[in-house]
Protein backbone atom coordinates (compact mmCIF):
# COMPACT_ATOMS: atom_id res chain seq x y z
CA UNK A 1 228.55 72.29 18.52
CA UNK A 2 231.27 69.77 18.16
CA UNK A 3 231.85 68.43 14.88
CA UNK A 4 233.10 64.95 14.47
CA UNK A 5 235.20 63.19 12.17
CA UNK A 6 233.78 60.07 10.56
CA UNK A 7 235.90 57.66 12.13
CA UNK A 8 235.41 59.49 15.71
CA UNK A 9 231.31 59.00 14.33
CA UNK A 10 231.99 55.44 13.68
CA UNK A 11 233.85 54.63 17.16
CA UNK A 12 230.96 56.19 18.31
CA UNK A 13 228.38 54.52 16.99
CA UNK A 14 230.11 51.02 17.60
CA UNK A 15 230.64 52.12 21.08
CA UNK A 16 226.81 52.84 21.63
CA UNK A 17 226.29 49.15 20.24
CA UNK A 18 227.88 47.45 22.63
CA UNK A 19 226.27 49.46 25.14
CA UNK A 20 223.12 48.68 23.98
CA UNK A 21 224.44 44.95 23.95
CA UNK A 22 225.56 45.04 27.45
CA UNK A 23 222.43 46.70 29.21
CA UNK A 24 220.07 44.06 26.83
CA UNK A 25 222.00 41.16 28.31
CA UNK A 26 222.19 42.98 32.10
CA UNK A 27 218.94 44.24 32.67
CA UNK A 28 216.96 41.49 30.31
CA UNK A 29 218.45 38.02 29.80
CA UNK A 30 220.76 38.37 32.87
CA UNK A 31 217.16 37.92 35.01
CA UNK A 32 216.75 34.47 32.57
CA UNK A 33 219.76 33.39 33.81
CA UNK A 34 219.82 34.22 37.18
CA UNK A 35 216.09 33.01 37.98
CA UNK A 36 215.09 35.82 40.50
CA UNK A 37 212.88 37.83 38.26
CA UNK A 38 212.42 41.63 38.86
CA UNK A 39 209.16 42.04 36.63
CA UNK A 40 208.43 43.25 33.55
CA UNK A 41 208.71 47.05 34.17
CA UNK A 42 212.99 45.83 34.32
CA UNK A 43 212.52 43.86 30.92
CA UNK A 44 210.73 46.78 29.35
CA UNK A 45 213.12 49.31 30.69
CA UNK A 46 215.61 47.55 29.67
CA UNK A 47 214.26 47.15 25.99
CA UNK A 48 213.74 50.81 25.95
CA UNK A 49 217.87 51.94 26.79
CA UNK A 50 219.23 49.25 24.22
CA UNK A 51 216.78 50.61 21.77
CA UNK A 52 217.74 54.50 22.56
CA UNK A 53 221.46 53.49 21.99
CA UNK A 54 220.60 51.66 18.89
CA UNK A 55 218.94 54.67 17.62
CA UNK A 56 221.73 56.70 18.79
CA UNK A 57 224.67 54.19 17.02
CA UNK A 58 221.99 54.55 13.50
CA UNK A 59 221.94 58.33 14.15
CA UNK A 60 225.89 58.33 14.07
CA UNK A 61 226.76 55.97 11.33
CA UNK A 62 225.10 57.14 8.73
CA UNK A 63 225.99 60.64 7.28
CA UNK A 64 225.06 63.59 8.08
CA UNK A 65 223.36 66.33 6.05
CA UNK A 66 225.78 68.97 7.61
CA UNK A 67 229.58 67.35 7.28
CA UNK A 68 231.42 68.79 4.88
């Protein structure tokens, strides 16, 4: 298992929000903007991956039960 530091955690977990951030604008608002909408299954997918890295960017900041 690899054990981070907290400031790798932190990079991290600001890394996986602006992921989310970018794949919220590109897969949902970009359609907005663009006018040629893809359908709903593209909005909800697109929910669904910012939300998973948003999870994943909570799951890192906080601290874990098993750092020293």
């Amino acid at each position: 298992m690899i054990r981070l530091s907290k400031n790798q955690r932190d990079l991290f977990a600001k890394g996986s929000v602006d992921l989310a951030n970018v794949v919220a604008g590109a897969m949902v608002f970009g359609q907005f903007i663009s006018g040629n909408f893809a359908g709903t299954g593209v909005i909800v997918l697109g929910i669904a991956i910012a939300g998973i890295f948003y999870l994943v960017a909570y799951r890192f900041s906080k601290p874990s039960i098993f750092s020293p």
